[in-house]
C-alpha atoms as a PDB file:
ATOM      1  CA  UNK A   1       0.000   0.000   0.000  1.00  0.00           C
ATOM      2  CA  UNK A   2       0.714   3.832  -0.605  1.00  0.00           C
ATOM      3  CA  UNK A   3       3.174   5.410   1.960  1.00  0.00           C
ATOM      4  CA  UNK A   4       1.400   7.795   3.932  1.00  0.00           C
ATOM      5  CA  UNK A   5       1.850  10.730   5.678  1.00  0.00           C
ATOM      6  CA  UNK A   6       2.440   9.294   8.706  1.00  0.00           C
ATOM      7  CA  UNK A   7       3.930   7.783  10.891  1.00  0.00           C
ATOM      8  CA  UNK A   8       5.017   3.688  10.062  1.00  0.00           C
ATOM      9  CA  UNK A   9       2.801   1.117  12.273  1.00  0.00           C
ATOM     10  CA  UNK A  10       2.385  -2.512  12.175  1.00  0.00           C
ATOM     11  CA  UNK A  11      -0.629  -4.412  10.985  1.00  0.00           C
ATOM     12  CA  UNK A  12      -1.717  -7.557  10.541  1.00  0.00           C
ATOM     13  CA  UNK A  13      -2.286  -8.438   6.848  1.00  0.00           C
ATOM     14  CA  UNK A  14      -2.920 -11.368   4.872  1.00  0.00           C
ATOM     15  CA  UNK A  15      -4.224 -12.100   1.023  1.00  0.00           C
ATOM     16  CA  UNK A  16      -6.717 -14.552   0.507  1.00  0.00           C
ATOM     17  CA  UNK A  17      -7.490 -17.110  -2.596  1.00  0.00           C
ATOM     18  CA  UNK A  18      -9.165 -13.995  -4.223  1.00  0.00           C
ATOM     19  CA  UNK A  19      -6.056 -12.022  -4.381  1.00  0.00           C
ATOM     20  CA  UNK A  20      -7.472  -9.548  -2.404  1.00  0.00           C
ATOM     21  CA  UNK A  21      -5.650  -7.888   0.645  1.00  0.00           C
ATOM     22  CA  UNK A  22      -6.926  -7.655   3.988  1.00  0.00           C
ATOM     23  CA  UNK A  23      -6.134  -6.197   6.870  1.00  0.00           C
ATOM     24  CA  UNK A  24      -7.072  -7.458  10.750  1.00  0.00           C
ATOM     25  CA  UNK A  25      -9.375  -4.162  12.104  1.00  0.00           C
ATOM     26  CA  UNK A  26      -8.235  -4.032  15.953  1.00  0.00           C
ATOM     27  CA  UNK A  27     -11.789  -2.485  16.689  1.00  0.00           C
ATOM     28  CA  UNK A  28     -14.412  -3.752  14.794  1.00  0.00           C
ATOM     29  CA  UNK A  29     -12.482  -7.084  15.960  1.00  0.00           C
ATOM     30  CA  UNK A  30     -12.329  -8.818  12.107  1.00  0.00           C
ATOM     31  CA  UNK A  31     -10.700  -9.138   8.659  1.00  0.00           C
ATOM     32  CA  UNK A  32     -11.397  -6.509   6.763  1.00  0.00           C
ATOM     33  CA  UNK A  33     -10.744  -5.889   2.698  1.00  0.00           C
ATOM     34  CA  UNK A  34      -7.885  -3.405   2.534  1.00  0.00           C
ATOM     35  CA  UNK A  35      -8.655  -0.726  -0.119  1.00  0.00           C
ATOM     36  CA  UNK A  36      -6.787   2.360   0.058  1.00  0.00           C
ATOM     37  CA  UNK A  37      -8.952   4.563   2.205  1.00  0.00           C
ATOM     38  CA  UNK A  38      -9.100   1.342   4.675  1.00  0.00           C
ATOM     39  CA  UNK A  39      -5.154   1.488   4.701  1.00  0.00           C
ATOM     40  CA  UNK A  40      -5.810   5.145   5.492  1.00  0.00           C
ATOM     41  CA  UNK A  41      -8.501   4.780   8.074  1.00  0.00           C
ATOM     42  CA  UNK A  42      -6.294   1.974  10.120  1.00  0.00           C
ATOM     43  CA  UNK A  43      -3.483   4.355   9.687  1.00  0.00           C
ATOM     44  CA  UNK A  44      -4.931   7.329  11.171  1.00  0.00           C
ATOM     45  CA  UNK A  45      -6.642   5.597  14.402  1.00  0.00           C
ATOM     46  CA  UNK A  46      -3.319   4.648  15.473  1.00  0.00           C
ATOM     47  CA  UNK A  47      -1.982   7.897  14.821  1.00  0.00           C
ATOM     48  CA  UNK A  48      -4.814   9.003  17.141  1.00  0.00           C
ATOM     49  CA  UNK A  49      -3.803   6.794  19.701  1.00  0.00           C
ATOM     50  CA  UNK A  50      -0.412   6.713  19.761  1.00  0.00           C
ATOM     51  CA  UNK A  51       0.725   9.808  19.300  1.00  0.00           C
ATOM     52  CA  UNK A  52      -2.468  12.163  19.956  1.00  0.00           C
ATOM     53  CA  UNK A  53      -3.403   9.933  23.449  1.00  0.00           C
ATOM     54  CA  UNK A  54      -6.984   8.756  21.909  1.00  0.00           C
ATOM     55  CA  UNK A  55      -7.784   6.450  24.548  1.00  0.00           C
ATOM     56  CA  UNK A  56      -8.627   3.473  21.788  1.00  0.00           C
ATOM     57  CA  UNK A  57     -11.828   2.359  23.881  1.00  0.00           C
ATOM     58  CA  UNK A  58     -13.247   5.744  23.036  1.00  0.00           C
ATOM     59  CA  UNK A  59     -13.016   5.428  19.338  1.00  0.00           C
ATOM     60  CA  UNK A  60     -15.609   3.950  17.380  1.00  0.00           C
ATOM     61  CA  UNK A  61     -14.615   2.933  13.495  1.00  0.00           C
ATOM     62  CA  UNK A  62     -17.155   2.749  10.626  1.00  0.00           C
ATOM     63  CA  UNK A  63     -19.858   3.742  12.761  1.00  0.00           C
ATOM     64  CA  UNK A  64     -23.519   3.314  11.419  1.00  0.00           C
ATOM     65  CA  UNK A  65     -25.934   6.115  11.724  1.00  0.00           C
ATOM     66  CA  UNK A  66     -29.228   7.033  10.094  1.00  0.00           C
ATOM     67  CA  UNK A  67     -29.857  10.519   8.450  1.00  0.00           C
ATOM     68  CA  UNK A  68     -32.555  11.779   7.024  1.00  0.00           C
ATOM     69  CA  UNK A  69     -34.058   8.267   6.635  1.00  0.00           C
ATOM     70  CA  UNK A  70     -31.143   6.975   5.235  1.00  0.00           C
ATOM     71  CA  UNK A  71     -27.955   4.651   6.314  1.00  0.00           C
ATOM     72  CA  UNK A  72     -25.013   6.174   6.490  1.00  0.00           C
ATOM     73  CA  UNK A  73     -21.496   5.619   8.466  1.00  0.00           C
ATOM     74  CA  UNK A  74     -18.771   7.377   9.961  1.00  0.00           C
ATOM     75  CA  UNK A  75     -15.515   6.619   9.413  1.00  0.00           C
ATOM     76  CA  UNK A  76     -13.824   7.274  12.412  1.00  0.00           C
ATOM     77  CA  UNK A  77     -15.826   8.470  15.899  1.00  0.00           C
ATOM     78  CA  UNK A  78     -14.366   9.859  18.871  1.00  0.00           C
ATOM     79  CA  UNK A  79     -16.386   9.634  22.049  1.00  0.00           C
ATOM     80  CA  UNK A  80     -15.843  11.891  25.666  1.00  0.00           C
ATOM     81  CA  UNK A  81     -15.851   9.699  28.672  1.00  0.00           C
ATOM     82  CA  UNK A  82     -19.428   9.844  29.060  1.00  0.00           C
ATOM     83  CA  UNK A  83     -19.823   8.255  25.778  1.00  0.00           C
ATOM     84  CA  UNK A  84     -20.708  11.352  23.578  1.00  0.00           C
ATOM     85  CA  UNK A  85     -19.402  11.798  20.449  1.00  0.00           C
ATOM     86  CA  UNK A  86     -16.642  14.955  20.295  1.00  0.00           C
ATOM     87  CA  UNK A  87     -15.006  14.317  16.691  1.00  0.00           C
ATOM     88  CA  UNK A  88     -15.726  13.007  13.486  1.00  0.00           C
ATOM     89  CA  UNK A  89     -13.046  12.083  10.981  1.00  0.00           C
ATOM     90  CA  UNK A  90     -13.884  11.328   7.246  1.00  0.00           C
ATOM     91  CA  UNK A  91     -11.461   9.146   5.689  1.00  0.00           C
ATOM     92  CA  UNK A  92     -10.210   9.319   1.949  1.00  0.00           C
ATOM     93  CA  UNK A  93      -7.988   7.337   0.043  1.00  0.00           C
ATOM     94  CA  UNK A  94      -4.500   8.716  -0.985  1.00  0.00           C
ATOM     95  CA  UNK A  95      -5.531   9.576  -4.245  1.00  0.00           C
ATOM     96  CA  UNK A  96      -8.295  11.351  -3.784  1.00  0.00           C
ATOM     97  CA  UNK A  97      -7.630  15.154  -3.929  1.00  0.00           C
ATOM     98  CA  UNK A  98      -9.426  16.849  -0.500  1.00  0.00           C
ATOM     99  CA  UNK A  99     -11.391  19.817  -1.740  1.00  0.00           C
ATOM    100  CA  UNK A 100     -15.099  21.343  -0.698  1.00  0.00           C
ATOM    101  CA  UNK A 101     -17.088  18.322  -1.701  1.00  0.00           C
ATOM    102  CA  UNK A 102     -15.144  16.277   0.738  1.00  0.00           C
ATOM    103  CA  UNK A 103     -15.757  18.969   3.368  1.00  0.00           C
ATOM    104  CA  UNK A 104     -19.701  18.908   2.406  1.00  0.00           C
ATOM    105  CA  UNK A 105     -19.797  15.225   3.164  1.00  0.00           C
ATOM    106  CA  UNK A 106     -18.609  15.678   6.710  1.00  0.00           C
ATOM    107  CA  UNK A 107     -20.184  18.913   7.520  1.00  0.00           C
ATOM    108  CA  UNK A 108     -23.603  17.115   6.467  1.00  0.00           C
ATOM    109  CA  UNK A 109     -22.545  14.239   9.048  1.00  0.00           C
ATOM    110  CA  UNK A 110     -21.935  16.713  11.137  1.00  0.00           C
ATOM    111  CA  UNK A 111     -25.403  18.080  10.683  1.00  0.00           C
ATOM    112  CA  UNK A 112     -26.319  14.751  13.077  1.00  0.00           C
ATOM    113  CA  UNK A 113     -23.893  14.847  15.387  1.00  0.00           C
ATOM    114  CA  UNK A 114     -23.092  18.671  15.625  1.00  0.00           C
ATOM    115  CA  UNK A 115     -19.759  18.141  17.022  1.00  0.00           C
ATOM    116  CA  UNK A 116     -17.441  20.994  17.516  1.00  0.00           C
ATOM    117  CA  UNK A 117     -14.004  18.874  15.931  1.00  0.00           C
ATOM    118  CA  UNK A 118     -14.202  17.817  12.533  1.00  0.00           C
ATOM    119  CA  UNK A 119     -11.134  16.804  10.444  1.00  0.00           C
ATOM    120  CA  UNK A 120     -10.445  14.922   6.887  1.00  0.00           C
ATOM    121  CA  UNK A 121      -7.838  12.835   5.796  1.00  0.00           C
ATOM    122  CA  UNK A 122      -6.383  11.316   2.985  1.00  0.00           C
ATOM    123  CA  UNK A 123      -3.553  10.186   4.764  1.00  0.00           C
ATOM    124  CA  UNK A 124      -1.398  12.453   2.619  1.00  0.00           C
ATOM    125  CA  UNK A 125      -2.796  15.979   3.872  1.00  0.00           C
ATOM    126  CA  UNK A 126      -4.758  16.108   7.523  1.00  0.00           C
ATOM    127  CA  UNK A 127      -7.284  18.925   8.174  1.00  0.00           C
ATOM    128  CA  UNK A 128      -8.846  19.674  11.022  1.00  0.00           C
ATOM    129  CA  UNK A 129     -11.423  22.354  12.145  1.00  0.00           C
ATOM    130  CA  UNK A 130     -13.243  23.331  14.957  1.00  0.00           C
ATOM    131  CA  UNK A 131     -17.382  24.620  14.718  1.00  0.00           C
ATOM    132  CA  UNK A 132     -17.813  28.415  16.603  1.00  0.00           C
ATOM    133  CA  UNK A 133     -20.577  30.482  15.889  1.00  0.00           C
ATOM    134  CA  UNK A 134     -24.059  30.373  17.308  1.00  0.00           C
ATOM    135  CA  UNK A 135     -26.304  31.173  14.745  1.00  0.00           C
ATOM    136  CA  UNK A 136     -24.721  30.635  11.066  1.00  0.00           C
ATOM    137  CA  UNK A 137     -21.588  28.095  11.704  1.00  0.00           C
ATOM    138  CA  UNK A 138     -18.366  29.011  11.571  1.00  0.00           C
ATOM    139  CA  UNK A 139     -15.362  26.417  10.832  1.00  0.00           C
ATOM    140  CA  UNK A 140     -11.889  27.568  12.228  1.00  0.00           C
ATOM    141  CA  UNK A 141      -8.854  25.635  10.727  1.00  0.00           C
ATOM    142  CA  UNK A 142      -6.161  24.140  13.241  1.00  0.00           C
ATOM    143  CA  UNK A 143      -2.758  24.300  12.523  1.00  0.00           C
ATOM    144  CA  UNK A 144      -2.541  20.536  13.479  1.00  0.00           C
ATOM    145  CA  UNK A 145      -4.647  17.638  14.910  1.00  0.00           C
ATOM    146  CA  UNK A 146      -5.822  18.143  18.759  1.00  0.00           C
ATOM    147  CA  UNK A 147      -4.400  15.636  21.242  1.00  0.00           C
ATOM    148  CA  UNK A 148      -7.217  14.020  23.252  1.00  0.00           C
ATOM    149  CA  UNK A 149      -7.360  15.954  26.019  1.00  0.00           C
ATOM    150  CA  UNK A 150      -7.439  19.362  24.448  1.00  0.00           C
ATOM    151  CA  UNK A 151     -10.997  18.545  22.815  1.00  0.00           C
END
């Protein structure tokens, strides 16, 4: 897989009779395909938790919600220690260019959750904003991604 902007972490992967890759997803406890925004979502948890101090029981991964009548799932989901949700993350793979579409998808997520961190990855470029505002939403930029405690 694609190097990533990140730092290097071990995995367990295997390839099955279908020459497909998969990777072993610590959290949702199972073998999982590995396309490249997979690679990038596994990536960026551990980043979380090893060198932001996401406790890893507090992070939910492809998590299923319903909006608007209809299924969707976030990617990443960071929970407080009362088990309410503080941060989304939207993962992309490598090669897909982050621009203001991406941003609409998780700012509509967001539009369920209404979470004050939101950032998007494509393991290549991280952003990360915070929500202010009160009346007409306003989404600051961060210079990097918060460690735990700071959200």
């Amino acid at each position: 897989m694609k190097e990533l902007n990140l730092p290097a972490y071990s995995f367990r992967l295997k390839e099955e009779e279908d020459s497909r890759g998969y990777i072993f997803d610590e959290f949702r406890k199972k073998w999982v395909v590995l396309t490249p925004e997979e690679w990038v979502r596994q990536n960026f948890v551990k980043y979380l938790i090893n060198e932001k101090s996401y406790p890893a029981g507090l992070i939910g991964i492809e998590v299923a919600f319903k909006m608007n009548s209809l299924s969707r799932r976030a990617d990443i989901l960071v929970f407080n220690r009362l088990g309410n949700p503080i941060l989304i993350v939207e993962c992309k793979a490598p090669e897909v260019k982050i621009d203001n579409r991406v941003f609409d998808q998780i700012v509509e997520y967001n539009f369920r959750f209404r979470l004050n961190y939101l950032v998007v990855t494509n393991g290549l470029k991280h952003y990360a904003c915070t929500l202010g505002g009160k009346e007409v939403p306003e989404y600051e930029f961060l210079n990097s991604i918060p460690e735990y405690d700071q959200l």
